[in-house]
C-alpha atoms as a PDB file:
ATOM      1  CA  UNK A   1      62.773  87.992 138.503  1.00  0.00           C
ATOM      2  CA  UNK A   2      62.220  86.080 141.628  1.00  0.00           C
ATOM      3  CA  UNK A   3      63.038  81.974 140.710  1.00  0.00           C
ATOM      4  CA  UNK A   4      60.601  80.912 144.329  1.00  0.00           C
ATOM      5  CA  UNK A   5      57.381  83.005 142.768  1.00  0.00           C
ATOM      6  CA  UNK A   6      58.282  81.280 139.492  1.00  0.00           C
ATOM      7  CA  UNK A   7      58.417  78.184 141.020  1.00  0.00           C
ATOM      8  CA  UNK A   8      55.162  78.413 142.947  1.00  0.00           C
ATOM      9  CA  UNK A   9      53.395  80.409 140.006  1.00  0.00           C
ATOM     10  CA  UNK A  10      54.588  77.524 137.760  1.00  0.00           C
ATOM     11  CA  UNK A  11      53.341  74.251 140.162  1.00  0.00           C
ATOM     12  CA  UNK A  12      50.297  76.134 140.439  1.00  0.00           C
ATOM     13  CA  UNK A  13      49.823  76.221 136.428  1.00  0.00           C
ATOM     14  CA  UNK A  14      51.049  72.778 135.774  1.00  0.00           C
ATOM     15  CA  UNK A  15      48.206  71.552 138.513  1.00  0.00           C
ATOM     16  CA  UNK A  16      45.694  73.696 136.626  1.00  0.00           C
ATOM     17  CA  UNK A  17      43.671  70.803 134.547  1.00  0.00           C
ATOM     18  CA  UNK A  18      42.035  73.177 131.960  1.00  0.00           C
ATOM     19  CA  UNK A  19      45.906  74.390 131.244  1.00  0.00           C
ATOM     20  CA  UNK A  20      46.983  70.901 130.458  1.00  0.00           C
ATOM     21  CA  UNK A  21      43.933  70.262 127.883  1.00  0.00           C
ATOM     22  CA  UNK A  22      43.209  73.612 125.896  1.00  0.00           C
ATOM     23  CA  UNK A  23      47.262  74.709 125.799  1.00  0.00           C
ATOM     24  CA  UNK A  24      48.855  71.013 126.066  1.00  0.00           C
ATOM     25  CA  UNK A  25      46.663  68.419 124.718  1.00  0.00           C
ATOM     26  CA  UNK A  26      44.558  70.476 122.094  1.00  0.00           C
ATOM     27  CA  UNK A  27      46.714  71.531 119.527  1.00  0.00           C
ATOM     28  CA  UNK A  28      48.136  67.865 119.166  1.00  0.00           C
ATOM     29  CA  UNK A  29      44.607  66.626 118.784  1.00  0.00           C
ATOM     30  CA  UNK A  30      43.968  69.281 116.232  1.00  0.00           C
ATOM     31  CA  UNK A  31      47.118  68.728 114.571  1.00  0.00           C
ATOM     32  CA  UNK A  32      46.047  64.778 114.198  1.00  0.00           C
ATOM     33  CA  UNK A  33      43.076  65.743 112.994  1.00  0.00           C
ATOM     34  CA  UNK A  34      44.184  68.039 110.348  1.00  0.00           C
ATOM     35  CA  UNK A  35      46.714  66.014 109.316  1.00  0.00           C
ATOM     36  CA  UNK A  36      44.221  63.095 108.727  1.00  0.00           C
ATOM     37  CA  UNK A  37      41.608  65.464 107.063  1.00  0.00           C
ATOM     38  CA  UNK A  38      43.955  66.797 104.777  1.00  0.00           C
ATOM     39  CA  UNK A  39      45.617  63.473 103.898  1.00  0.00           C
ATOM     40  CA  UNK A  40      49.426  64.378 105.060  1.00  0.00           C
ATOM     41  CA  UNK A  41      51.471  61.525 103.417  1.00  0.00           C
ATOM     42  CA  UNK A  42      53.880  63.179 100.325  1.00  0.00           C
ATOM     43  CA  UNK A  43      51.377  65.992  99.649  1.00  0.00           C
ATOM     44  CA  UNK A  44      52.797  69.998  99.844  1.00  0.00           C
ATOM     45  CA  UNK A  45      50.805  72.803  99.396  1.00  0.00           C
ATOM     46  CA  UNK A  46      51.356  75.622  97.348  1.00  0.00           C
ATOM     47  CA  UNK A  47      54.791  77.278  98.925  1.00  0.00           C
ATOM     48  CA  UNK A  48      56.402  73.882  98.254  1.00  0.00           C
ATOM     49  CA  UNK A  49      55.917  72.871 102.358  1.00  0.00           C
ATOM     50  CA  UNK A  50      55.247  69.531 103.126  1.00  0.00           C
ATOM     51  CA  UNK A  51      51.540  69.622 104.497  1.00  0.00           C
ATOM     52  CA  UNK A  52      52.110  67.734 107.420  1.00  0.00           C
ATOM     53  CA  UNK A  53      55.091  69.836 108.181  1.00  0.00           C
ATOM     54  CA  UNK A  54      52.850  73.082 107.362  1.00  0.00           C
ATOM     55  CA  UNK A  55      50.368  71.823 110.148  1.00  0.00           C
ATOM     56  CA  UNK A  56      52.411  71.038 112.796  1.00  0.00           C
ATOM     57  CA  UNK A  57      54.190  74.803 112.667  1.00  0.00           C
ATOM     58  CA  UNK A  58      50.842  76.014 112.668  1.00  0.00           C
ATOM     59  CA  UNK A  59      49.116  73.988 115.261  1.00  0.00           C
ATOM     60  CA  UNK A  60      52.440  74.639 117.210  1.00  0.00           C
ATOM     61  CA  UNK A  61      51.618  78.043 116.696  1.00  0.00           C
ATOM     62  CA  UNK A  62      47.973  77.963 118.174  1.00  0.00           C
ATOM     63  CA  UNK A  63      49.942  76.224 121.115  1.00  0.00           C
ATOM     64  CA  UNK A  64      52.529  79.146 121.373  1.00  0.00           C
ATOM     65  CA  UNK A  65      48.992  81.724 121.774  1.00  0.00           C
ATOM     66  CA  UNK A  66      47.093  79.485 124.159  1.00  0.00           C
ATOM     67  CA  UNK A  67      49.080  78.641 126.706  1.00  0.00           C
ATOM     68  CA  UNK A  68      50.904  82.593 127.416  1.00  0.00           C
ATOM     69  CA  UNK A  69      47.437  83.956 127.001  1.00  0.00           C
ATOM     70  CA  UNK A  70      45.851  81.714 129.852  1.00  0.00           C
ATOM     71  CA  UNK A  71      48.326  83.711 132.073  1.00  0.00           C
ATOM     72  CA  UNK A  72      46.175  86.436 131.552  1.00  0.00           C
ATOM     73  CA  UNK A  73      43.474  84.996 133.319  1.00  0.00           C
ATOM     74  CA  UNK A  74      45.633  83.706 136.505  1.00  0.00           C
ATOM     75  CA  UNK A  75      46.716  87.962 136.310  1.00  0.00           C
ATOM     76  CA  UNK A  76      42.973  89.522 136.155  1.00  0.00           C
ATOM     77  CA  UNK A  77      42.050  86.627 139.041  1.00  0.00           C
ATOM     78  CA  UNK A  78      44.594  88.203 141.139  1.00  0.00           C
ATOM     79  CA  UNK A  79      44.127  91.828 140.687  1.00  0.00           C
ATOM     80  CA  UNK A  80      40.177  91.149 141.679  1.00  0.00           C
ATOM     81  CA  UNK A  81      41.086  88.830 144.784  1.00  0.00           C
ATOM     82  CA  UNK A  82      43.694  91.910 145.335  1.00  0.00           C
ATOM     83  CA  UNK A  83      46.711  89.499 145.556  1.00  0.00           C
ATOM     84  CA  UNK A  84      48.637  92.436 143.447  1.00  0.00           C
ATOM     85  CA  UNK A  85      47.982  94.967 146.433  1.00  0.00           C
ATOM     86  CA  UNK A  86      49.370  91.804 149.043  1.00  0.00           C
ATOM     87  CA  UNK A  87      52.358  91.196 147.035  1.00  0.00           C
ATOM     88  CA  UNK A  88      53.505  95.083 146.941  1.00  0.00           C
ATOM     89  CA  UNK A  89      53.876  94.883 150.493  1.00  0.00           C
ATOM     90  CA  UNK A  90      56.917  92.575 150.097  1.00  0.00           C
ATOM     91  CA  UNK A  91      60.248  93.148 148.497  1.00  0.00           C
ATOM     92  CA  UNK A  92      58.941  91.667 145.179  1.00  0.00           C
ATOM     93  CA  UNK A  93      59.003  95.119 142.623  1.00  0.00           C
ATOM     94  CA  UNK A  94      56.341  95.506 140.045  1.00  0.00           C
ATOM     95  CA  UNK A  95      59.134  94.569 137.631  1.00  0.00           C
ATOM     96  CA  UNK A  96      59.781  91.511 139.362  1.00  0.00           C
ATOM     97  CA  UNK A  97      56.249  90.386 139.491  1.00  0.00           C
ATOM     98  CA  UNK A  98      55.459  91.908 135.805  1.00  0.00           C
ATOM     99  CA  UNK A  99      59.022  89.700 134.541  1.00  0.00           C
ATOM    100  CA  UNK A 100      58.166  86.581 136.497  1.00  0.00           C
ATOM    101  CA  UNK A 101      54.428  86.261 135.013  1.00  0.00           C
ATOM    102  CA  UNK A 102      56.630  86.886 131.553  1.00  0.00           C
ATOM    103  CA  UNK A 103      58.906  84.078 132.122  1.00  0.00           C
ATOM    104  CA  UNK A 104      55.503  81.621 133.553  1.00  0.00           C
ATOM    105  CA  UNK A 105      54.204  82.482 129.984  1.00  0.00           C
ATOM    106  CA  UNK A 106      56.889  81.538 128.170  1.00  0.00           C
ATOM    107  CA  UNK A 107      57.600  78.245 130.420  1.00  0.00           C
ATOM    108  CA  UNK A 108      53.544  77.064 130.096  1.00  0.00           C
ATOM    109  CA  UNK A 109      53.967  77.651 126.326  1.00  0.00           C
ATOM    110  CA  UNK A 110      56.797  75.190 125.937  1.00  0.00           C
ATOM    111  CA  UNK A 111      55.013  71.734 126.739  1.00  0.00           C
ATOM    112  CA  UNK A 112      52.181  72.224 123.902  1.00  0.00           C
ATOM    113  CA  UNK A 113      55.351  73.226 120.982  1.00  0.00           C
ATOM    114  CA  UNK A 114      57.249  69.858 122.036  1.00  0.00           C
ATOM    115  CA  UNK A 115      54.579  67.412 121.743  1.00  0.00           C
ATOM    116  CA  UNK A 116      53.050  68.818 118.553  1.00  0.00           C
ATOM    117  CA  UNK A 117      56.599  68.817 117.590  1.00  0.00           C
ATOM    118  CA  UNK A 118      56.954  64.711 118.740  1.00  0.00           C
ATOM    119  CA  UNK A 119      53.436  64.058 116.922  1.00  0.00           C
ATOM    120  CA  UNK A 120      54.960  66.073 114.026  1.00  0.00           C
ATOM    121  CA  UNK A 121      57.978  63.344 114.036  1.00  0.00           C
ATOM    122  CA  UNK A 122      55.835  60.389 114.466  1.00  0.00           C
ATOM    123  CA  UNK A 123      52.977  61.092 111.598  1.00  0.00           C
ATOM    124  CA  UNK A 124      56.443  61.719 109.298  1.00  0.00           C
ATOM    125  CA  UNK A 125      57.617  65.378 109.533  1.00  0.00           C
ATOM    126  CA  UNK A 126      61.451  65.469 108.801  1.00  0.00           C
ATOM    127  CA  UNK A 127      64.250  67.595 109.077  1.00  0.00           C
ATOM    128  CA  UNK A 128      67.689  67.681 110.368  1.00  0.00           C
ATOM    129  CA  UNK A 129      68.610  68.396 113.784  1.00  0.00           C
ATOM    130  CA  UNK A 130      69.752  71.721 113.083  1.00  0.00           C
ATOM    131  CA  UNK A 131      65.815  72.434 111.627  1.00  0.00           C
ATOM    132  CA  UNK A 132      64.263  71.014 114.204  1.00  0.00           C
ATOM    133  CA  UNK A 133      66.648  73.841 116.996  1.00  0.00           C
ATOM    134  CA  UNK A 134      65.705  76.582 114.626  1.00  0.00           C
ATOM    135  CA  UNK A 135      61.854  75.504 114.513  1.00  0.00           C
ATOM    136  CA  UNK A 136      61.280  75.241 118.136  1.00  0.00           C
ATOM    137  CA  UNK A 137      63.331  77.986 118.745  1.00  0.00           C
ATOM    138  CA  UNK A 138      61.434  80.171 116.655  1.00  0.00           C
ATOM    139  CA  UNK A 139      58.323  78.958 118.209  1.00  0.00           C
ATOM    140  CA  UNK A 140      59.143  79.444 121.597  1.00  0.00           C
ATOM    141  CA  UNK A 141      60.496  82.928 120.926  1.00  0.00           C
ATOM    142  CA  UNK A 142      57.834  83.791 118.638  1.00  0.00           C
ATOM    143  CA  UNK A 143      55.439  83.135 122.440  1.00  0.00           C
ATOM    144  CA  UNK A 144      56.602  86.733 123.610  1.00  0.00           C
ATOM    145  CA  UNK A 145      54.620  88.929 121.807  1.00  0.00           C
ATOM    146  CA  UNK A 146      51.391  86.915 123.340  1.00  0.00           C
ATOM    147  CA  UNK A 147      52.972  86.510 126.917  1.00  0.00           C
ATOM    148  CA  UNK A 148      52.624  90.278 126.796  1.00  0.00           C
ATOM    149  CA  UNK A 149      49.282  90.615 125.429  1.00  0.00           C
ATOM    150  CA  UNK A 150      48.080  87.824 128.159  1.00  0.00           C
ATOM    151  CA  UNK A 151      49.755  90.147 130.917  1.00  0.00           C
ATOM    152  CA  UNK A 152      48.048  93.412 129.382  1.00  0.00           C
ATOM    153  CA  UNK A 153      44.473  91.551 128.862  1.00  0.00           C
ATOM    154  CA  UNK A 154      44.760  90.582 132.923  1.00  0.00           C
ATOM    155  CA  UNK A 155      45.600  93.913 133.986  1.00  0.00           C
ATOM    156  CA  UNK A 156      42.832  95.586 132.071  1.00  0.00           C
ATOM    157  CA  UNK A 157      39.945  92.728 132.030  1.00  0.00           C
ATOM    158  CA  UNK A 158      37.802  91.337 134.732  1.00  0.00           C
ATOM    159  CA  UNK A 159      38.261  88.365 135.781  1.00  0.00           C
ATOM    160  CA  UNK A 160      34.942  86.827 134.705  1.00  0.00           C
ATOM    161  CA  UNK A 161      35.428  88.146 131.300  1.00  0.00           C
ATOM    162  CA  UNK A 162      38.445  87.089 131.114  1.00  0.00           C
ATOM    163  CA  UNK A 163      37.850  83.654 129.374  1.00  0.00           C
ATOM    164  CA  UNK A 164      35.561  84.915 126.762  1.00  0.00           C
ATOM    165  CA  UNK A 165      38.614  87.765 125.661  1.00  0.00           C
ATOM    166  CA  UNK A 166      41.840  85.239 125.545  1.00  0.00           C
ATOM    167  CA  UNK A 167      39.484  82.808 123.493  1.00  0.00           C
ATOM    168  CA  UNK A 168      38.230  85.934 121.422  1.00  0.00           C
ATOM    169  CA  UNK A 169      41.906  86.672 121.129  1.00  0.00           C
ATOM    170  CA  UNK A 170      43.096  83.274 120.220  1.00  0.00           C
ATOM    171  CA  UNK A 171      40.540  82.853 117.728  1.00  0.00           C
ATOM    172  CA  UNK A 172      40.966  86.237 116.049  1.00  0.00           C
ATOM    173  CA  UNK A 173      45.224  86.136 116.250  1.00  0.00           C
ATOM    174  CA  UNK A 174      45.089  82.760 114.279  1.00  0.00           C
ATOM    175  CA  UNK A 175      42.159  83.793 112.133  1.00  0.00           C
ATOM    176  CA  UNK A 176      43.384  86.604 111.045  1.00  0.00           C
ATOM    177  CA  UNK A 177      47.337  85.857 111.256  1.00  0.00           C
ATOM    178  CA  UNK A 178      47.463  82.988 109.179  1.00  0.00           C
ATOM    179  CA  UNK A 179      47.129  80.005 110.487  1.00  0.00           C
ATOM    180  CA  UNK A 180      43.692  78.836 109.631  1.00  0.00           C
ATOM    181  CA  UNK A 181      43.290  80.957 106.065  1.00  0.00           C
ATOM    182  CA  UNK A 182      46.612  80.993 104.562  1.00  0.00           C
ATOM    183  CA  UNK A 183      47.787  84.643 102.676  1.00  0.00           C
ATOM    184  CA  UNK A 184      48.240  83.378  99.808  1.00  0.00           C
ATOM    185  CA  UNK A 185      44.224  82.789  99.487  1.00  0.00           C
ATOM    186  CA  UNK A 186      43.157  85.545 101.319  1.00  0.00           C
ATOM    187  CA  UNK A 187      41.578  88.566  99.622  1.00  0.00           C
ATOM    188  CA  UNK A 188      43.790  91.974  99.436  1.00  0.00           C
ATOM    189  CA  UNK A 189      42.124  93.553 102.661  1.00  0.00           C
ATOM    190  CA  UNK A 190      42.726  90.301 104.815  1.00  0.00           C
ATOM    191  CA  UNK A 191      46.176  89.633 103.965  1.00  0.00           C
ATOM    192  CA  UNK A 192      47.231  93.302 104.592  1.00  0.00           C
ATOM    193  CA  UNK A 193      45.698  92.589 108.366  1.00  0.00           C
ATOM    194  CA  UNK A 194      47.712  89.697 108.405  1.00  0.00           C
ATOM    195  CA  UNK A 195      50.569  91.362 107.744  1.00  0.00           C
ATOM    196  CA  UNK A 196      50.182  93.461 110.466  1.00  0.00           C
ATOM    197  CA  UNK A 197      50.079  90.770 113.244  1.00  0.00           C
ATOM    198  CA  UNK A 198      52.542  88.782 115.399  1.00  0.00           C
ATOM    199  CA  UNK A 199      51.506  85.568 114.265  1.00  0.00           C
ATOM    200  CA  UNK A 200      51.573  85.802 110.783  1.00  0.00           C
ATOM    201  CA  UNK A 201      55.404  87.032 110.935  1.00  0.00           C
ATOM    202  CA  UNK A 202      55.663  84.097 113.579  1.00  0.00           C
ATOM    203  CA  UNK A 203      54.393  81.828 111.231  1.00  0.00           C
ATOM    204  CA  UNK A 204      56.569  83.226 108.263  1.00  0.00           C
ATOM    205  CA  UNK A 205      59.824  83.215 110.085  1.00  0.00           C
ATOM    206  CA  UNK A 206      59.197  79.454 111.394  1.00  0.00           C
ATOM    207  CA  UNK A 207      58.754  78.626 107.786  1.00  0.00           C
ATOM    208  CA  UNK A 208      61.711  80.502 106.309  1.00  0.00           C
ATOM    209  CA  UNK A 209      64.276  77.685 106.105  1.00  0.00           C
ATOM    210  CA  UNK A 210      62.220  75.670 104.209  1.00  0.00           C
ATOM    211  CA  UNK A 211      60.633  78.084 101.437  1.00  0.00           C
ATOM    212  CA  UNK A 212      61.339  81.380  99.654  1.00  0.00           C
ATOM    213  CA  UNK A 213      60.612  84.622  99.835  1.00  0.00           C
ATOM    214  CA  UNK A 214      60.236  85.512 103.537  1.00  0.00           C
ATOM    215  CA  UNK A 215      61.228  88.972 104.479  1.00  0.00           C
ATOM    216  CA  UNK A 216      63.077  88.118 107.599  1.00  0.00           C
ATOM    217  CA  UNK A 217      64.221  91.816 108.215  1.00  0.00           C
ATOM    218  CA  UNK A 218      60.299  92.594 108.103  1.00  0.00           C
ATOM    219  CA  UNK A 219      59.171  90.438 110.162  1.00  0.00           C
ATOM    220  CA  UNK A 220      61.312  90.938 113.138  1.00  0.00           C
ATOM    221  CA  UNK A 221      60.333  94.648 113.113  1.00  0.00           C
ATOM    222  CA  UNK A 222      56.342  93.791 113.025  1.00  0.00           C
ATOM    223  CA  UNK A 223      57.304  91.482 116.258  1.00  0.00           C
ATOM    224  CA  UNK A 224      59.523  93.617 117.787  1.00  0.00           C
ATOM    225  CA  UNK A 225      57.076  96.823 117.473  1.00  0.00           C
ATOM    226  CA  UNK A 226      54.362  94.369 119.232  1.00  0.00           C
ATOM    227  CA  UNK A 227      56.984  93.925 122.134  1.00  0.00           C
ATOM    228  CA  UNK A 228      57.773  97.033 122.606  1.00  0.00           C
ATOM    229  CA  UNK A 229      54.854  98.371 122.292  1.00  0.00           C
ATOM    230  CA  UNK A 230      52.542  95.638 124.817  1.00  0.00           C
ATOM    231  CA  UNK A 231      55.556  96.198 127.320  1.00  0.00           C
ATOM    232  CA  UNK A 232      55.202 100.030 127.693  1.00  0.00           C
ATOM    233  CA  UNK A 233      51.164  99.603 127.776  1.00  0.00           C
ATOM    234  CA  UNK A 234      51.815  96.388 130.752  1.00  0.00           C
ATOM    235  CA  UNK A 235      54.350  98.988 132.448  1.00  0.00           C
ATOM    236  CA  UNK A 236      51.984 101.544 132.177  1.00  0.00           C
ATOM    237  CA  UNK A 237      48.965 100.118 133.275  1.00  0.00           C
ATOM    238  CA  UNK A 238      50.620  98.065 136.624  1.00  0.00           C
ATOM    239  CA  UNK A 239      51.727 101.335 137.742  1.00  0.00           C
ATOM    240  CA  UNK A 240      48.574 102.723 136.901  1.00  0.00           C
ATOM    241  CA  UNK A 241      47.459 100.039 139.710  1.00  0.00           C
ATOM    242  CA  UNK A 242      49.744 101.307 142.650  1.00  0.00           C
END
Protein backbone atom coordinates (compact mmCIF):
# COMPACT_ATOMS: atom_id res chain seq x y z
CA UNK A 1 0.00 0.00 0.00
CA UNK A 2 1.43 3.31 -0.85
CA UNK A 3 0.70 5.86 2.51
CA UNK A 4 1.28 9.33 -0.28
CA UNK A 5 -1.72 7.86 -2.72
CA UNK A 6 -3.62 7.27 0.53
CA UNK A 7 -2.99 10.49 1.62
CA UNK A 8 -3.93 12.31 -1.56
CA UNK A 9 -6.87 9.75 -2.32
CA UNK A 10 -8.04 10.53 1.26
CA UNK A 11 -7.82 14.77 1.13
CA UNK A 12 -9.48 14.35 -2.03
CA UNK A 13 -12.55 12.37 -0.32
CA UNK A 14 -12.70 14.40 2.79
CA UNK A 15 -13.04 17.67 0.29
CA UNK A 16 -15.76 15.77 -1.57
CA UNK A 17 -19.10 17.64 -0.11
CA UNK A 18 -21.64 14.92 -1.18
CA UNK A 19 -19.19 12.38 0.93
CA UNK A 20 -19.54 14.43 4.04
CA UNK A 21 -23.57 14.56 3.80
CA UNK A 22 -24.89 11.09 2.43
CA UNK A 23 -21.90 8.90 4.41
CA UNK A 24 -21.20 11.49 7.42
CA UNK A 25 -24.11 13.55 8.22
CA UNK A 26 -27.06 11.21 7.05
CA UNK A 27 -27.12 8.38 9.13
CA UNK A 28 -26.97 10.68 12.33
CA UNK A 29 -29.93 12.57 11.01
CA UNK A 30 -31.70 9.33 10.39
CA UNK A 31 -30.70 7.94 13.55
CA UNK A 32 -32.36 11.24 15.35
CA UNK A 33 -35.14 10.77 13.53
CA UNK A 34 -35.78 7.23 14.27
CA UNK A 35 -35.03 7.53 17.57
CA UNK A 36 -37.69 10.33 17.99
CA UNK A 37 -40.29 8.40 15.82
CA UNK A 38 -39.97 5.42 17.71
CA UNK A 39 -39.95 7.11 21.14
CA UNK A 40 -36.30 5.80 22.43
CA UNK A 41 -36.45 6.59 26.22
CA UNK A 42 -36.59 2.93 28.37
CA UNK A 43 -38.36 1.12 25.51
CA UNK A 44 -36.56 -2.43 23.99
CA UNK A 45 -37.81 -4.28 21.34
CA UNK A 46 -38.36 -7.75 21.11
CA UNK A 47 -34.57 -9.33 21.51
CA UNK A 48 -34.45 -7.47 24.84
CA UNK A 49 -32.15 -4.40 23.01
CA UNK A 50 -32.65 -1.13 24.12
CA UNK A 51 -34.32 0.66 21.02
CA UNK A 52 -32.22 3.50 20.97
CA UNK A 53 -29.24 1.28 21.25
CA UNK A 54 -30.85 -1.04 18.37
CA UNK A 55 -30.91 2.18 16.10
CA UNK A 56 -27.78 3.53 16.48
CA UNK A 57 -25.98 -0.09 15.49
CA UNK A 58 -28.15 -0.02 12.67
CA UNK A 59 -27.93 3.47 11.42
CA UNK A 60 -24.14 2.92 12.14
CA UNK A 61 -24.51 0.19 9.92
CA UNK A 62 -26.09 2.15 6.90
CA UNK A 63 -22.97 4.44 7.64
CA UNK A 64 -20.47 1.44 7.45
CA UNK A 65 -22.28 0.69 3.51
CA UNK A 66 -22.36 4.29 2.38
CA UNK A 67 -19.34 5.66 2.82
CA UNK A 68 -16.91 2.30 1.32
CA UNK A 69 -19.43 2.08 -1.45
CA UNK A 70 -18.97 5.83 -2.62
CA UNK A 71 -15.36 4.61 -3.36
CA UNK A 72 -16.79 2.83 -6.03
CA UNK A 73 -17.73 5.74 -7.81
CA UNK A 74 -14.23 7.73 -7.34
CA UNK A 75 -12.89 3.90 -9.02
CA UNK A 76 -15.39 3.74 -12.21
CA UNK A 77 -14.55 7.82 -12.60
CA UNK A 78 -11.04 6.85 -12.98
CA UNK A 79 -11.09 3.87 -15.14
CA UNK A 80 -13.32 6.15 -17.76
CA UNK A 81 -10.93 9.32 -17.44
CA UNK A 82 -8.19 6.33 -17.86
CA UNK A 83 -6.30 7.43 -14.67
CA UNK A 84 -5.90 3.40 -14.06
CA UNK A 85 -3.89 3.12 -17.48
CA UNK A 86 -1.64 6.56 -16.11
CA UNK A 87 -1.00 5.08 -12.84
CA UNK A 88 0.39 1.57 -14.31
CA UNK A 89 3.05 3.44 -15.79
CA UNK A 90 4.56 4.13 -12.32
CA UNK A 91 5.92 1.81 -9.72
CA UNK A 92 2.47 1.70 -7.99
CA UNK A 93 1.33 -2.40 -8.63
CA UNK A 94 -2.26 -3.20 -9.21
CA UNK A 95 -2.09 -4.57 -5.66
CA UNK A 96 -0.95 -1.44 -4.37
CA UNK A 97 -3.55 0.63 -6.02
CA UNK A 98 -6.39 -2.24 -5.51
CA UNK A 99 -5.09 -2.24 -1.32
CA UNK A 100 -4.88 1.53 -1.07
CA UNK A 101 -8.60 2.18 -2.48
CA UNK A 102 -9.30 -0.78 0.33
CA UNK A 103 -7.76 1.05 3.10
CA UNK A 104 -9.60 4.80 1.63
CA UNK A 105 -12.83 2.68 2.15
CA UNK A 106 -12.32 1.67 5.33
CA UNK A 107 -10.82 5.23 6.53
CA UNK A 108 -14.12 7.27 4.81
CA UNK A 109 -16.30 4.73 6.68
CA UNK A 110 -14.97 5.62 10.09
CA UNK A 111 -16.26 9.34 10.55
CA UNK A 112 -20.13 8.37 9.93
CA UNK A 113 -19.72 5.08 12.86
CA UNK A 114 -18.21 7.73 15.47
CA UNK A 115 -20.71 10.36 15.35
CA UNK A 116 -23.74 8.07 15.21
CA UNK A 117 -21.89 6.47 17.95
CA UNK A 118 -21.53 10.23 19.96
CA UNK A 119 -25.38 10.91 19.04
CA UNK A 120 -25.95 7.34 20.33
CA UNK A 121 -24.25 8.58 23.82
CA UNK A 122 -25.97 11.83 23.95
CA UNK A 123 -29.84 10.68 23.21
CA UNK A 124 -28.86 7.92 26.22
CA UNK A 125 -27.26 4.75 24.73
CA UNK A 126 -25.03 3.11 27.48
CA UNK A 127 -22.51 0.68 27.88
CA UNK A 128 -19.17 0.20 29.34
CA UNK A 129 -16.05 1.11 27.75
CA UNK A 130 -15.18 -2.27 26.91
CA UNK A 131 -18.85 -2.36 24.76
CA UNK A 132 -18.41 0.58 23.27
CA UNK A 133 -14.34 -0.98 21.71
CA UNK A 134 -16.18 -4.09 20.74
CA UNK A 135 -19.17 -2.09 18.99
CA UNK A 136 -17.13 0.16 16.91
CA UNK A 137 -14.81 -2.35 16.31
CA UNK A 138 -17.22 -4.59 14.92
CA UNK A 139 -18.56 -1.85 12.85
CA UNK A 140 -15.58 -0.75 11.35
CA UNK A 141 -14.50 -4.30 10.53
CA UNK A 142 -17.82 -5.33 9.53
CA UNK A 143 -17.02 -2.11 6.43
CA UNK A 144 -14.79 -4.74 4.49
CA UNK A 145 -17.07 -6.80 2.89
CA UNK A 146 -18.64 -3.40 1.22
CA UNK A 147 -15.14 -1.73 0.62
CA UNK A 148 -14.84 -4.69 -1.72
CA UNK A 149 -18.09 -4.62 -3.33
CA UNK A 150 -17.54 -0.61 -3.88
CA UNK A 151 -14.07 -1.57 -5.58
CA UNK A 152 -15.79 -4.44 -7.76
CA UNK A 153 -18.99 -2.11 -8.68
CA UNK A 154 -16.17 0.67 -10.03
CA UNK A 155 -14.29 -1.71 -11.97
CA UNK A 156 -17.29 -3.17 -13.70
CA UNK A 157 -19.84 0.00 -13.85
CA UNK A 158 -19.73 3.17 -15.80
CA UNK A 159 -19.18 5.94 -14.33
CA UNK A 160 -22.53 7.64 -14.98
CA UNK A 161 -24.30 4.69 -13.69
CA UNK A 162 -22.46 4.49 -11.07
CA UNK A 163 -24.64 6.53 -8.56
CA UNK A 164 -27.85 4.89 -9.40
CA UNK A 165 -25.97 1.09 -8.55
CA UNK A 166 -24.18 2.05 -4.99
CA UNK A 167 -27.66 3.67 -4.01
CA UNK A 168 -29.45 0.49 -5.55
CA UNK A 169 -26.92 -1.39 -3.50
CA UNK A 170 -27.27 0.48 -0.31
CA UNK A 171 -30.86 0.33 -0.41
CA UNK A 172 -31.14 -3.37 -1.23
CA UNK A 173 -28.00 -4.51 1.42
CA UNK A 174 -30.01 -2.79 4.30
CA UNK A 175 -33.39 -3.80 2.95
CA UNK A 176 -32.80 -6.99 2.66
CA UNK A 177 -29.98 -7.52 5.49
CA UNK A 178 -31.79 -6.33 8.30
CA UNK A 179 -31.62 -3.17 9.14
CA UNK A 180 -34.84 -1.61 8.08
CA UNK A 181 -37.22 -5.01 8.43
CA UNK A 182 -35.89 -6.85 11.29
CA UNK A 183 -35.74 -11.10 10.89
CA UNK A 184 -37.60 -11.71 13.39
CA UNK A 185 -40.76 -10.16 11.35
CA UNK A 186 -39.80 -11.08 8.14
CA UNK A 187 -41.59 -13.88 6.26
CA UNK A 188 -39.58 -17.38 5.79
CA UNK A 189 -38.29 -16.46 2.16
CA UNK A 190 -36.93 -12.94 3.31
CA UNK A 191 -35.17 -13.92 6.32
CA UNK A 192 -33.39 -16.86 4.54
CA UNK A 193 -32.01 -13.87 2.04
CA UNK A 194 -31.03 -12.17 4.97
CA UNK A 195 -29.18 -14.73 6.16
CA UNK A 196 -27.24 -14.88 3.30
CA UNK A 197 -25.86 -11.27 3.36
CA UNK A 198 -22.96 -9.34 4.96
CA UNK A 199 -25.01 -7.03 6.75
CA UNK A 200 -27.31 -9.03 8.44
CA UNK A 201 -24.28 -11.13 10.08
CA UNK A 202 -22.77 -7.51 10.58
CA UNK A 203 -25.66 -6.51 12.30
CA UNK A 204 -25.92 -9.83 14.39
CA UNK A 205 -22.37 -9.90 15.52
CA UNK A 206 -22.54 -6.02 16.63
CA UNK A 207 -25.46 -7.08 18.68
CA UNK A 208 -24.07 -10.26 20.23
CA UNK A 209 -22.85 -8.92 23.59
CA UNK A 210 -25.95 -7.64 24.43
CA UNK A 211 -28.57 -10.50 23.45
CA UNK A 212 -28.75 -14.28 22.91
CA UNK A 213 -28.60 -16.54 20.48
CA UNK A 214 -26.18 -15.23 17.82
CA UNK A 215 -24.26 -17.82 15.96
CA UNK A 216 -20.95 -16.11 16.02
CA UNK A 217 -19.11 -19.10 14.29
CA UNK A 218 -21.84 -18.56 11.42
CA UNK A 219 -21.58 -15.42 10.89
CA UNK A 220 -17.94 -14.96 10.42
CA UNK A 221 -18.04 -17.63 7.67
CA UNK A 222 -21.07 -15.75 5.69
CA UNK A 223 -18.55 -12.54 5.97
CA UNK A 224 -15.58 -14.15 5.35
CA UNK A 225 -17.00 -16.11 2.11
CA UNK A 226 -18.12 -12.39 0.90
CA UNK A 227 -14.35 -11.36 1.33
CA UNK A 228 -12.95 -13.85 -0.21
CA UNK A 229 -15.01 -14.17 -2.67
CA UNK A 230 -15.37 -9.97 -3.86
CA UNK A 231 -11.43 -10.06 -3.56
CA UNK A 232 -10.79 -12.82 -6.19
CA UNK A 233 -13.66 -11.18 -8.54
CA UNK A 234 -11.69 -7.28 -7.80
CA UNK A 235 -8.30 -9.28 -8.58
CA UNK A 236 -9.74 -10.72 -11.41
CA UNK A 237 -11.37 -8.08 -13.06
CA UNK A 238 -8.24 -5.23 -12.55
CA UNK A 239 -6.14 -7.61 -14.32
CA UNK A 240 -8.73 -8.17 -16.68
CA UNK A 241 -8.03 -4.23 -17.28
CA UNK A 242 -4.19 -4.44 -18.08
Amino acid sequence: MNTRFLGLELRRAVRNGRYLIFTVVLPSVMFVLFVNLYGGGEGTFPNGLPVTTSLMMNMALFGVMAGPLSIGARIAVERGLGWQRQLRLTPLTGAGYLTTKGALGMLVGLPGILLVCVIGAVEGVRMDAMHWIGVLATLWLGAIPFVLLGIVIGLIATPDGMQAITGLASMLFGLLGGIWIPADVAPAWLAGIMKALPTFWVKQLTQAPFVSGVDVKEALLVIALWVAGLSVVAARRYRAQN
